[in-house]
Structure formats: C-alpha cells, structure tokens
Protein backbone atom coordinates (compact mmCIF):
# COMPACT_ATOMS: atom_id res chain seq x y z
CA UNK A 1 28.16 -7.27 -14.96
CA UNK A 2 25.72 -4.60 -14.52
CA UNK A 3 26.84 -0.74 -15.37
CA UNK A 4 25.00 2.05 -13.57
CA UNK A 5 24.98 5.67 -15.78
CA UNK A 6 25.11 8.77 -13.74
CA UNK A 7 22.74 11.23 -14.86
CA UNK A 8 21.60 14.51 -13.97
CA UNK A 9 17.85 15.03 -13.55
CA UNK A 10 16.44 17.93 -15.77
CA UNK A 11 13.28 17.61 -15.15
CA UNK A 12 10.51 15.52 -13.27
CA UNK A 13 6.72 14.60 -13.87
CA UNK A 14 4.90 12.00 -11.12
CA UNK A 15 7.71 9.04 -11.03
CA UNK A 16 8.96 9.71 -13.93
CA UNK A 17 12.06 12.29 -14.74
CA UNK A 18 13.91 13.57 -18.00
CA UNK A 19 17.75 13.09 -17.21
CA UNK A 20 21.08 14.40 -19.24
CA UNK A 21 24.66 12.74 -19.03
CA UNK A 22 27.19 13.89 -21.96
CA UNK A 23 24.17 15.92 -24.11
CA UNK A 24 22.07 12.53 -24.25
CA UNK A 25 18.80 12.73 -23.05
CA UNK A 26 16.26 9.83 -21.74
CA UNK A 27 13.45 9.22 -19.96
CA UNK A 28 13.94 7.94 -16.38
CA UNK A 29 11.60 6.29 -13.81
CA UNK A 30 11.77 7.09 -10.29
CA UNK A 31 9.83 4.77 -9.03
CA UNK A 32 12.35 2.67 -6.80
CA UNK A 33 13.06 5.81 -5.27
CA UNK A 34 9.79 6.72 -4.64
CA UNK A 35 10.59 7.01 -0.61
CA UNK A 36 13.24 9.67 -0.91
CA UNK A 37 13.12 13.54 -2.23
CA UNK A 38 14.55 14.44 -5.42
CA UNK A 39 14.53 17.59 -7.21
CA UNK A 40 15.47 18.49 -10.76
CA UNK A 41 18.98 19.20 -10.03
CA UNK A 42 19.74 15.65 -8.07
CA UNK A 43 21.82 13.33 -9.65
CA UNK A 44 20.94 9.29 -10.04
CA UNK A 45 22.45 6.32 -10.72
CA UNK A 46 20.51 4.55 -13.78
CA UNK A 47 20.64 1.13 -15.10
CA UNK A 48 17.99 -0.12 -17.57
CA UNK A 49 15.95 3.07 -17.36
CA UNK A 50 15.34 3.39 -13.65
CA UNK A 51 16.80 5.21 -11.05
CA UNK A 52 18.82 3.35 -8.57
CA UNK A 53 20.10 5.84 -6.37
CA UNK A 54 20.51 9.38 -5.42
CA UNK A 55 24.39 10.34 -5.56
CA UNK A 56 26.34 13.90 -5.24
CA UNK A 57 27.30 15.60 -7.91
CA UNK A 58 31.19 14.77 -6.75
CA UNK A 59 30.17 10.82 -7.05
CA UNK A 60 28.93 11.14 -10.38
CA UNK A 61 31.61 13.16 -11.53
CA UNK A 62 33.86 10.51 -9.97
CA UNK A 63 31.72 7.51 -11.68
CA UNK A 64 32.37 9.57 -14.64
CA UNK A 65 36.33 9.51 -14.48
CA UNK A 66 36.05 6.34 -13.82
CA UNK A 67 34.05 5.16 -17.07
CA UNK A 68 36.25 7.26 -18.78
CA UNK A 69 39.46 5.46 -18.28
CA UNK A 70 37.54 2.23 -18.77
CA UNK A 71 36.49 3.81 -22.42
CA UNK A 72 39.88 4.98 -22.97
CA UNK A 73 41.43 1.41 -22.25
CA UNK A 74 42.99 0.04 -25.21
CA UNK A 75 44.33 -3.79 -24.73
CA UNK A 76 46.49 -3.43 -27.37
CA UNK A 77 48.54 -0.56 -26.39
CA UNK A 78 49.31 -2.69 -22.75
C-alpha cells in the first residue's frame, strides 16, 4: 500500500519546494508536476519525497481526518 502525506508548500526554489504538515518540515521535489503552477501556499500530495499532486486545502484537511482516525485505531479496543 502506498500512503500519500498532504503537505503545505512553504517555500519553492527551481523544482524543488520546502513543505510543512503537523510542524515537520522536508524537502520536496516538484518535478512530476513540473507542467502545472504552484505557488508557496498550494498544497501537495507527497509520497517518497515528491509531489504527486496539487490538492485544496479542504482535501488535505480531509486526507488529514482521515489519517487521523486510521492513527487513532486501536484493534484492541474493537
């Protein structure tokens, strides 16, 4: 299974962008979405350091929610 990390681009040098979810911090590559316009600002799908996809801030919020259940699963208490 492959798990995509919504992150918020903070900043943005050639294909390469700094991006934040929950305080962390990493270094990004842009390069599969070199075809589209993104800003600092834009939000991205990322999966093994590169960017997958541009999303709304409402999907990644909603990606979010949904990790977060998944986190809070315990099999024991069901």
């Amino acid at each position: 299974m492959c798990l995509g990390i919504p992150m918020k681009i903070v900043s943005i040098e050639g294909y390469n962008a700094r991006c934040e979810a929950r305080g962390v911090m990493r270094e990004v590559s842009l390069f599969m979405l070199q075809d589209e316009l993104i800003t600092a600002g834009d939000y991205v799908m990322v999966h093994v350091g590169y960017a997958l996809q541009k999303m709304t801030e409402q999907e990644a919020r909603s990606s979010w929610e949904l990790l977060d259940e998944l986190l809070a699963y315990d099999p024991d208490v069901h």
